[in-house]
PDB file of N, CA and C in Angstrom:
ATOM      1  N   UNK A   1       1.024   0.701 -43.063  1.00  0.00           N
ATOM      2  CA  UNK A   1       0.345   1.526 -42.081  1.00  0.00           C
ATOM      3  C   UNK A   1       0.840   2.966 -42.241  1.00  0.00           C
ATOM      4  N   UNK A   2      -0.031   4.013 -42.026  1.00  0.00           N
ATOM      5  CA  UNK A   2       0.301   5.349 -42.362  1.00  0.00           C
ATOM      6  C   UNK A   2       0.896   5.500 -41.251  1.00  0.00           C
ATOM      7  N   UNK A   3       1.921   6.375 -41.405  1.00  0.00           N
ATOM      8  CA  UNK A   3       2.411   7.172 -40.354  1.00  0.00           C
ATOM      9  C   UNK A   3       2.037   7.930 -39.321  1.00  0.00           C
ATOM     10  N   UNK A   4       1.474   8.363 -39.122  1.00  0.00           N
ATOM     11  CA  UNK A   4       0.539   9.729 -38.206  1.00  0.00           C
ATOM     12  C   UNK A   4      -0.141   8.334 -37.094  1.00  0.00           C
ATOM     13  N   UNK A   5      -0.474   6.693 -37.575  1.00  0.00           N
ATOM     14  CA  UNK A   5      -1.441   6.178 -36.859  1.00  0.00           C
ATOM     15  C   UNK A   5      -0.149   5.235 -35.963  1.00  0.00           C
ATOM     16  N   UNK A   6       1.269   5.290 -36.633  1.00  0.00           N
ATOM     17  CA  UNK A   6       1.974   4.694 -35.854  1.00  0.00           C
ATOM     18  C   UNK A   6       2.571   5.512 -34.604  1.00  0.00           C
ATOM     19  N   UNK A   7       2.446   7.073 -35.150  1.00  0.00           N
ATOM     20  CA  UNK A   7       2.959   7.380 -34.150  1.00  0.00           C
ATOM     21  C   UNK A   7       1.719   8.287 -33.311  1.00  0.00           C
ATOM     22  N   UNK A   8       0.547   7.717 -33.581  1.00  0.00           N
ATOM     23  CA  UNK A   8      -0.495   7.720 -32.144  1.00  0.00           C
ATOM     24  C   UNK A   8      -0.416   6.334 -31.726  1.00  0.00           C
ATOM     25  N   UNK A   9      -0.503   5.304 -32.418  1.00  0.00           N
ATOM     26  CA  UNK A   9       0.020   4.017 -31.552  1.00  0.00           C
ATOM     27  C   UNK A   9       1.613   4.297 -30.214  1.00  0.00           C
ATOM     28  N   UNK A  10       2.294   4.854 -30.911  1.00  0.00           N
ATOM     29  CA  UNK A  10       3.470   4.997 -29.605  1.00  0.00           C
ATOM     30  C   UNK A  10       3.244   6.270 -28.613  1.00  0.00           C
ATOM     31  N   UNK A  11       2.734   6.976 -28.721  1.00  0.00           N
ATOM     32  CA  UNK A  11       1.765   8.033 -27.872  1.00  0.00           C
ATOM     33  C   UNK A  11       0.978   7.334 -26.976  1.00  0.00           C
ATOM     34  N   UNK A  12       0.173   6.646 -27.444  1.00  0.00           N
ATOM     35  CA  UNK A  12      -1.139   5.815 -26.539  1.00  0.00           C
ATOM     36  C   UNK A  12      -0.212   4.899 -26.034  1.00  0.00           C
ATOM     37  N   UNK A  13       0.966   4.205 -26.518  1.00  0.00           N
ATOM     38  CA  UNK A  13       1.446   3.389 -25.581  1.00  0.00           C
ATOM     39  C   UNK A  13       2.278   3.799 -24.567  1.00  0.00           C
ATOM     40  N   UNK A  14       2.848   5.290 -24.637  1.00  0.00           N
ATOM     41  CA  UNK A  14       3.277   5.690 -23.630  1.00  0.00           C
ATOM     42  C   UNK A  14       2.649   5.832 -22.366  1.00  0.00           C
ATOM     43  N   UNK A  15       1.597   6.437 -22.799  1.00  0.00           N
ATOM     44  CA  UNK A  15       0.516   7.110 -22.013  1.00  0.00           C
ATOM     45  C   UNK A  15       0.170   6.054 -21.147  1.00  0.00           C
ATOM     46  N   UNK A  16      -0.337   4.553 -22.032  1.00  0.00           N
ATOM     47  CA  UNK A  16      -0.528   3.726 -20.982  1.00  0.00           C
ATOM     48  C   UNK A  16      -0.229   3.405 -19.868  1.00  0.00           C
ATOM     49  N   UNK A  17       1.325   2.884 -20.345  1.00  0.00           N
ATOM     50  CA  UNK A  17       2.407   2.624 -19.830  1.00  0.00           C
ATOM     51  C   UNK A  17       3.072   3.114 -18.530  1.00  0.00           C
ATOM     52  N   UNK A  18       2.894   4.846 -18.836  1.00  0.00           N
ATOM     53  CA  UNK A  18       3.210   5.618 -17.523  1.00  0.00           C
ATOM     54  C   UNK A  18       1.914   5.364 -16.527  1.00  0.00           C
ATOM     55  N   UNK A  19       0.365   5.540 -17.047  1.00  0.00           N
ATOM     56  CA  UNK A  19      -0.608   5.018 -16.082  1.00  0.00           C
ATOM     57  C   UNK A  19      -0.246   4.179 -15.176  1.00  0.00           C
ATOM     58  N   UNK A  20       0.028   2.828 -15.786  1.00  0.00           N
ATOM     59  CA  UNK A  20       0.456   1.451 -15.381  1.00  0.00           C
ATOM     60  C   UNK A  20       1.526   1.582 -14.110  1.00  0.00           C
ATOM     61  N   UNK A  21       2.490   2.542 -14.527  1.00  0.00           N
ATOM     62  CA  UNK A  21       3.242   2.826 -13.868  1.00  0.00           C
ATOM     63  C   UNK A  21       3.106   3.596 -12.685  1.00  0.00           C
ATOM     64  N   UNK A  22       2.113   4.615 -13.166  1.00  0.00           N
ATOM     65  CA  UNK A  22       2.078   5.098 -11.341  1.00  0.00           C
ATOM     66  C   UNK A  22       1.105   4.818 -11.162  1.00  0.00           C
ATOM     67  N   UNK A  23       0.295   3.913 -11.527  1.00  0.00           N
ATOM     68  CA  UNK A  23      -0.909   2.815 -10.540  1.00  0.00           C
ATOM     69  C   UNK A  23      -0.023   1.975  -9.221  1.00  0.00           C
ATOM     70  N   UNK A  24       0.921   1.026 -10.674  1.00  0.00           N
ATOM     71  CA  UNK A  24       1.828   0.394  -9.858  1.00  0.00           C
ATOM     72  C   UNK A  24       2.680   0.725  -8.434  1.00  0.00           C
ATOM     73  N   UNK A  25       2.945   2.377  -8.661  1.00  0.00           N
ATOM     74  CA  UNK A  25       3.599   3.113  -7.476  1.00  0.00           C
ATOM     75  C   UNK A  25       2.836   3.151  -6.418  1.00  0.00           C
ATOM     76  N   UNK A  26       1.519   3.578  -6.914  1.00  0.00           N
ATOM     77  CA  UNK A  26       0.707   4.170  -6.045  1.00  0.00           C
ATOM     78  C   UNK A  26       0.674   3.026  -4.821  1.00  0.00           C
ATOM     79  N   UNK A  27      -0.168   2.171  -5.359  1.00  0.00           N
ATOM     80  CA  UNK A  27      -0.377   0.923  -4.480  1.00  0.00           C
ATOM     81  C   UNK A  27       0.921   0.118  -3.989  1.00  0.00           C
ATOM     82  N   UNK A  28       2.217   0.615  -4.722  1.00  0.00           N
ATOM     83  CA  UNK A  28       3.207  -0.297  -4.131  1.00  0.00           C
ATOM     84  C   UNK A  28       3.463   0.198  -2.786  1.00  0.00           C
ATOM     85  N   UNK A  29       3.136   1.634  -2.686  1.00  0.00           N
ATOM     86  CA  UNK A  29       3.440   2.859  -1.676  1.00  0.00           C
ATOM     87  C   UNK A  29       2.028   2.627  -0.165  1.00  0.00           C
ATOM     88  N   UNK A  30       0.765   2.449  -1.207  1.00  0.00           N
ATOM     89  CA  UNK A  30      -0.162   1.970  -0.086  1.00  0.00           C
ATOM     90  C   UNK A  30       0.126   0.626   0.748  1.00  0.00           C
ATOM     91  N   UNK A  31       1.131  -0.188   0.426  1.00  0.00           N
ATOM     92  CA  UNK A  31       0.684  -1.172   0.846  1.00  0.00           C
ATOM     93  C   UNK A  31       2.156  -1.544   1.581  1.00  0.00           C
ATOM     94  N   UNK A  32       3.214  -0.714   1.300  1.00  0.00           N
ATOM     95  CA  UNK A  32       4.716  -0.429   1.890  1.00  0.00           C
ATOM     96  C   UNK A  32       4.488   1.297   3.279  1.00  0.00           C
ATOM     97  N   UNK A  33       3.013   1.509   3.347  1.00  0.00           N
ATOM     98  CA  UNK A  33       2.898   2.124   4.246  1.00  0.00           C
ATOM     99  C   UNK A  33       2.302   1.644   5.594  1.00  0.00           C
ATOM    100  N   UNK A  34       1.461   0.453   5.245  1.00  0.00           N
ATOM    101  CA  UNK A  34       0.881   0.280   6.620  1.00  0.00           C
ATOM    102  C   UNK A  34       1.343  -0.090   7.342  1.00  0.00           C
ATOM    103  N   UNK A  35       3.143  -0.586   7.330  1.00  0.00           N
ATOM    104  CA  UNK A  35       4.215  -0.826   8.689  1.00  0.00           C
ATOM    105  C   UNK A  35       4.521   0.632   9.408  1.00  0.00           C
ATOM    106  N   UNK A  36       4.582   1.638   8.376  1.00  0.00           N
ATOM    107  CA  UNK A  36       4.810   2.488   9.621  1.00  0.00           C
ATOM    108  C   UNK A  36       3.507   2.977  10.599  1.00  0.00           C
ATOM    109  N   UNK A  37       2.107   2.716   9.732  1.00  0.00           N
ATOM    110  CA  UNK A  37       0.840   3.035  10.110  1.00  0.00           C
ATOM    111  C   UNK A  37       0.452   2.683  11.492  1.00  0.00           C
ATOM    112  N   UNK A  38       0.754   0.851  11.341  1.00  0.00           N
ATOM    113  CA  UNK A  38       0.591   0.021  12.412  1.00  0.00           C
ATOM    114  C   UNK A  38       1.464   0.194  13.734  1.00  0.00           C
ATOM    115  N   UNK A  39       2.219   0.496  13.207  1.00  0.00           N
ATOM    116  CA  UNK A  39       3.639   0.849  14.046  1.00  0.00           C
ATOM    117  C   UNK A  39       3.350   1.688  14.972  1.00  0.00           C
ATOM    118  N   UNK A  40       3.194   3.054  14.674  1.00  0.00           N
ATOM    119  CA  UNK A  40       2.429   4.209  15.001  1.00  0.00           C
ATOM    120  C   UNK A  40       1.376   3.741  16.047  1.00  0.00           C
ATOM    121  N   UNK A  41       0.720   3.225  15.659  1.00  0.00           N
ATOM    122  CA  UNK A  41      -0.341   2.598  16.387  1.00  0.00           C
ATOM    123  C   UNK A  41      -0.027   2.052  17.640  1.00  0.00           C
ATOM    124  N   UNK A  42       0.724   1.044  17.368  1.00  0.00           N
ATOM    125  CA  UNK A  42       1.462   0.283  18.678  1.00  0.00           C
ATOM    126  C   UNK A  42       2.291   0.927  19.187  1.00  0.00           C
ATOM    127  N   UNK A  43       2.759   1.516  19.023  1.00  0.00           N
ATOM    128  CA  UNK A  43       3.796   2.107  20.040  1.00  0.00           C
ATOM    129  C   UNK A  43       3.279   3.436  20.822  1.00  0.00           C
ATOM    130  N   UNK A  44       2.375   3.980  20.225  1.00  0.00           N
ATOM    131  CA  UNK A  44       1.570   4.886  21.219  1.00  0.00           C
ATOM    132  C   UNK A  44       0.153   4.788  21.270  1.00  0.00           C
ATOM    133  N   UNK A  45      -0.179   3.101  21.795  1.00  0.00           N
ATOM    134  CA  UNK A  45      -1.152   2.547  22.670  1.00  0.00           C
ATOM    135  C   UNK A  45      -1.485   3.576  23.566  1.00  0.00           C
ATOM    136  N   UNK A  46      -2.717   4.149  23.218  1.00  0.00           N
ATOM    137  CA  UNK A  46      -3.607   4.559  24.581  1.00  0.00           C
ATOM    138  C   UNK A  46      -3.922   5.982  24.215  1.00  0.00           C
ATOM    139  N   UNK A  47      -2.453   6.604  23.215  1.00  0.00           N
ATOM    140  CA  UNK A  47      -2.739   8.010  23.330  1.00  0.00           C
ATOM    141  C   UNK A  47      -2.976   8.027  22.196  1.00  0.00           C
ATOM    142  N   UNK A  48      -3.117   7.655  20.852  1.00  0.00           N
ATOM    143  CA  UNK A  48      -4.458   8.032  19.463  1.00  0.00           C
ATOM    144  C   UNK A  48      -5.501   7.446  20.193  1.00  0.00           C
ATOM    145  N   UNK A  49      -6.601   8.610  19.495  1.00  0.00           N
ATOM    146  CA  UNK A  49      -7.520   8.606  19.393  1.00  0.00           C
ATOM    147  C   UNK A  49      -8.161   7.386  19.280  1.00  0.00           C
ATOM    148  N   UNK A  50      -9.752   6.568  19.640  1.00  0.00           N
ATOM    149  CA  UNK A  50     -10.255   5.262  19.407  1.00  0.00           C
ATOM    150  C   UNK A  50     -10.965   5.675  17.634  1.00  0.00           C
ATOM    151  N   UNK A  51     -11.161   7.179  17.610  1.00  0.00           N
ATOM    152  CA  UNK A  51     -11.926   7.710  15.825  1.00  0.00           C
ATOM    153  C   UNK A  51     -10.558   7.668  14.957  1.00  0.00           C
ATOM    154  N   UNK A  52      -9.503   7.831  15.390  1.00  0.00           N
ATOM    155  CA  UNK A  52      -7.937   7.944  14.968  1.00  0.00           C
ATOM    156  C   UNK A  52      -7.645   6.159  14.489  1.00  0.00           C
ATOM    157  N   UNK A  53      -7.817   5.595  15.400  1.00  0.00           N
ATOM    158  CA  UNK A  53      -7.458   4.517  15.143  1.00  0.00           C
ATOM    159  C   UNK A  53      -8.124   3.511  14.402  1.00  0.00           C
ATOM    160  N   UNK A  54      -9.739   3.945  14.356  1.00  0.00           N
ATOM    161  CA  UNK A  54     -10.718   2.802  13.326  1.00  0.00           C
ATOM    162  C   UNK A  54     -10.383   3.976  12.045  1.00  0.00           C
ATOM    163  N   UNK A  55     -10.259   5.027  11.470  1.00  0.00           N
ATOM    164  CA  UNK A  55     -10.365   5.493  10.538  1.00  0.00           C
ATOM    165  C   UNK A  55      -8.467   4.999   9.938  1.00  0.00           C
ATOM    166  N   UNK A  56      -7.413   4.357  10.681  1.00  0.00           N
ATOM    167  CA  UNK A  56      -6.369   3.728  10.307  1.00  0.00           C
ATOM    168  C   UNK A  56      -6.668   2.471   9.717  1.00  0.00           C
ATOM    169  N   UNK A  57      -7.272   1.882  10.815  1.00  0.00           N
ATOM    170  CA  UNK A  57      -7.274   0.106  10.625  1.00  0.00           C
ATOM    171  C   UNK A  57      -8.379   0.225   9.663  1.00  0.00           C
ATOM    172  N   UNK A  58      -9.573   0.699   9.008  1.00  0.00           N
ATOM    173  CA  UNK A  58     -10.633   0.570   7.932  1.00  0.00           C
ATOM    174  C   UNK A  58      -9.812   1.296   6.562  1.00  0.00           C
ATOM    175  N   UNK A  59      -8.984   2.560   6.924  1.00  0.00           N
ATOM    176  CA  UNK A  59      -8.400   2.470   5.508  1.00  0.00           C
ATOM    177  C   UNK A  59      -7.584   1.271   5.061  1.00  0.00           C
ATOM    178  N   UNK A  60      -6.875   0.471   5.840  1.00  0.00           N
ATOM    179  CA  UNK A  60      -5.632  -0.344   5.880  1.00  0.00           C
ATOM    180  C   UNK A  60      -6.308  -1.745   5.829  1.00  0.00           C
ATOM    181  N   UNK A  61      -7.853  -2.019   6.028  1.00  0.00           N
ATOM    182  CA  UNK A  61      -8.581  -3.091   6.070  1.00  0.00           C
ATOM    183  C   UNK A  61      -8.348  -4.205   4.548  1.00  0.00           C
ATOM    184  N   UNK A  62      -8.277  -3.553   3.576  1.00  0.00           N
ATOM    185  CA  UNK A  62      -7.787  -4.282   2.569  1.00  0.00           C
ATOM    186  C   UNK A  62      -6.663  -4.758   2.493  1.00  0.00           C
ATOM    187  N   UNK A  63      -5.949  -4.394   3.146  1.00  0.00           N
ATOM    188  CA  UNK A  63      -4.621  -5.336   3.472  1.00  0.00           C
ATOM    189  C   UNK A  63      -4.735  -5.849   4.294  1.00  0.00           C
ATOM    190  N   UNK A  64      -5.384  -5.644   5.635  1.00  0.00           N
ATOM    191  CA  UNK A  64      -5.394  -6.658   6.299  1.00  0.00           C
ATOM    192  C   UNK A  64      -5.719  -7.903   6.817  1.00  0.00           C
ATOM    193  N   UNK A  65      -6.726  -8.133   5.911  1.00  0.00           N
ATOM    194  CA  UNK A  65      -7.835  -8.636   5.889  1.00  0.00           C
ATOM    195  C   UNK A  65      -7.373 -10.218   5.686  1.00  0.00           C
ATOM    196  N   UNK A  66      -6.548  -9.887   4.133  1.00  0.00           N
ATOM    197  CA  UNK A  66      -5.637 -11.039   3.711  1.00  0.00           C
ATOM    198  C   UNK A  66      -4.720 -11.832   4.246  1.00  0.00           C
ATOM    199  N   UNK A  67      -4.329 -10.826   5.080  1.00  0.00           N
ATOM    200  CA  UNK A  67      -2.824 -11.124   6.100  1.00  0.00           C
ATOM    201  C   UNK A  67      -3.676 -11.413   7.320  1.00  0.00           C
ATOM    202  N   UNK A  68      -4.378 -11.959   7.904  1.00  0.00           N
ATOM    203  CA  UNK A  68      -4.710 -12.386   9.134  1.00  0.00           C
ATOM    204  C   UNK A  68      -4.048 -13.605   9.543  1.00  0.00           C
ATOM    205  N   UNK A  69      -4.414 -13.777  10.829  1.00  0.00           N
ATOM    206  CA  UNK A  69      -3.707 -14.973  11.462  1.00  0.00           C
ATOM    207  C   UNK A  69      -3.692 -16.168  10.751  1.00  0.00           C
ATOM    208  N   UNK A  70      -4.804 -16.438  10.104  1.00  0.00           N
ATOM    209  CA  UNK A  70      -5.138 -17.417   9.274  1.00  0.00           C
ATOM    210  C   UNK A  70      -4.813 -17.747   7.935  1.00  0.00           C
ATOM    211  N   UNK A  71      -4.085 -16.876   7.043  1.00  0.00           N
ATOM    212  CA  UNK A  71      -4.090 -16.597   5.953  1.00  0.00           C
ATOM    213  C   UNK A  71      -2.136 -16.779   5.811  1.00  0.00           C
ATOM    214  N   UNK A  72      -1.748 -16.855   4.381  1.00  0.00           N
ATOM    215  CA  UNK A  72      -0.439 -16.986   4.190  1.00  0.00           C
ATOM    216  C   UNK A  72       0.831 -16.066   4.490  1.00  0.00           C
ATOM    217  N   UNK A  73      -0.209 -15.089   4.061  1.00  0.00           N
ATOM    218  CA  UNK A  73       1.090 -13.190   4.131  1.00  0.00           C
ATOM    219  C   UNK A  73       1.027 -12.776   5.902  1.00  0.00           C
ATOM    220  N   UNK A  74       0.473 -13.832   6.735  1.00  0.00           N
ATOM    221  CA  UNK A  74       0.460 -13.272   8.036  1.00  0.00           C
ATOM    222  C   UNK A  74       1.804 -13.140   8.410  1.00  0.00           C
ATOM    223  N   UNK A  75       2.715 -14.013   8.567  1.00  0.00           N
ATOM    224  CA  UNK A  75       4.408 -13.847   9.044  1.00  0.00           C
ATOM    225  C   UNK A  75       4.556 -12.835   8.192  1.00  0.00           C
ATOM    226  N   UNK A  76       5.121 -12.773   7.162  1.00  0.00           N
ATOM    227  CA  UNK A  76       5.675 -11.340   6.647  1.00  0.00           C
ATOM    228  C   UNK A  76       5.102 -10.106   7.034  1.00  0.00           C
ATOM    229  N   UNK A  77       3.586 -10.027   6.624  1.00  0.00           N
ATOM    230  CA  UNK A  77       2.952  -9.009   7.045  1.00  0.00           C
ATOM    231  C   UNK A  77       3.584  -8.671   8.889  1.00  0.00           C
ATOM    232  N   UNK A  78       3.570  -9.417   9.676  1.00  0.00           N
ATOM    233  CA  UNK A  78       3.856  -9.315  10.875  1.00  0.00           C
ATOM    234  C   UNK A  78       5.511  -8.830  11.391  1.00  0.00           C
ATOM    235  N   UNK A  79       5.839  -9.853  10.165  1.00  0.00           N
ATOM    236  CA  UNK A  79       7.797  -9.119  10.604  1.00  0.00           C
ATOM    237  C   UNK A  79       7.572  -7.346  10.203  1.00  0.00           C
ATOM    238  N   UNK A  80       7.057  -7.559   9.311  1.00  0.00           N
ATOM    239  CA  UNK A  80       7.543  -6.361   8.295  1.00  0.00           C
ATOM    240  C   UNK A  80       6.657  -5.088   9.590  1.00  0.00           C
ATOM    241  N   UNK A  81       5.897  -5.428   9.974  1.00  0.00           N
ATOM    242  CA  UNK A  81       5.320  -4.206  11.286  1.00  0.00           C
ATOM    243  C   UNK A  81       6.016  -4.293  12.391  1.00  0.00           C
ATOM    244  N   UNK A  82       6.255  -5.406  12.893  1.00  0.00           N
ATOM    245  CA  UNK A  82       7.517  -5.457  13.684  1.00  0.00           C
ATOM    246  C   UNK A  82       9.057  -4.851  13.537  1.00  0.00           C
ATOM    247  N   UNK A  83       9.433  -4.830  12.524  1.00  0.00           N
ATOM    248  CA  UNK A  83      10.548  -3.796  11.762  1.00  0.00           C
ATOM    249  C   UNK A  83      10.265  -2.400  12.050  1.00  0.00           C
ATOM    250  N   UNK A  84       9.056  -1.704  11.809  1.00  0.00           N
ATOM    251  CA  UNK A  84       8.896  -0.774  12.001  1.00  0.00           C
ATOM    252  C   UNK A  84       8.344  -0.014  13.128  1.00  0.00           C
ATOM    253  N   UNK A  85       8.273  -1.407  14.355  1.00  0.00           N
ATOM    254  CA  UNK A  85       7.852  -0.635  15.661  1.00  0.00           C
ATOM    255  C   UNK A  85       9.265  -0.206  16.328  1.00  0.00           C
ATOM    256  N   UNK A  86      10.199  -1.362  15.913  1.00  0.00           N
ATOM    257  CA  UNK A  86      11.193  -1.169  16.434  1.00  0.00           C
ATOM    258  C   UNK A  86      12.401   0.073  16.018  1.00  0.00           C
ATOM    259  N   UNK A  87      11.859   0.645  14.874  1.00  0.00           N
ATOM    260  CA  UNK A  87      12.484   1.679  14.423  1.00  0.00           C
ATOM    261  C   UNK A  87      11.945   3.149  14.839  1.00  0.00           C
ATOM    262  N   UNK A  88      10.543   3.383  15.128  1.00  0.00           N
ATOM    263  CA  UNK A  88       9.890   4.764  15.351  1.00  0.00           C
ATOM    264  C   UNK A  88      10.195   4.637  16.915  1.00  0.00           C
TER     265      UNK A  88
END
């Protein structure tokens, strides 16, 4: 293999790689945010907004959706917002 194509092979695999990587962040970050989101929420019942609060719970709807009462990730999902009411 010529040279010049191995080292666009390790270029493109960097490149990937870092993608991969802050995809991975991104969403590890979306989805390690909606305890403080929810949190927020509950603990100042009454005073957000009702446009404040569906434009929270519809961004956050893909996570939650899964985690319902019914579903497996509900306890964790639930400690893990509970952790964070009790901290804000």
């Amino acid at each position: 293999m010529p040279p010049f194509l191995k080292l666009d092979q390790s270029i493109i695999f960097r490149r990937v790689s870092i993608c991969g990587l802050g995809i991975f962040l991104l969403l590890l970050t979306y989805v390690l945010s909606i305890g403080p989101a929810y949190a927020y929420l509950i603990n100042h019942f009454g005073n957000v907004s009702e446009h404040t609060s569906e434009r929270i719970t519809s961004f956050y709807s893909p996570i939650y959706y899964p985690c319902r009462a019914d579903k497996p990730f509900f306890y964790q999902f639930n400690e893990y917002i509970m952790f964070w009411t009790k901290r804000l």
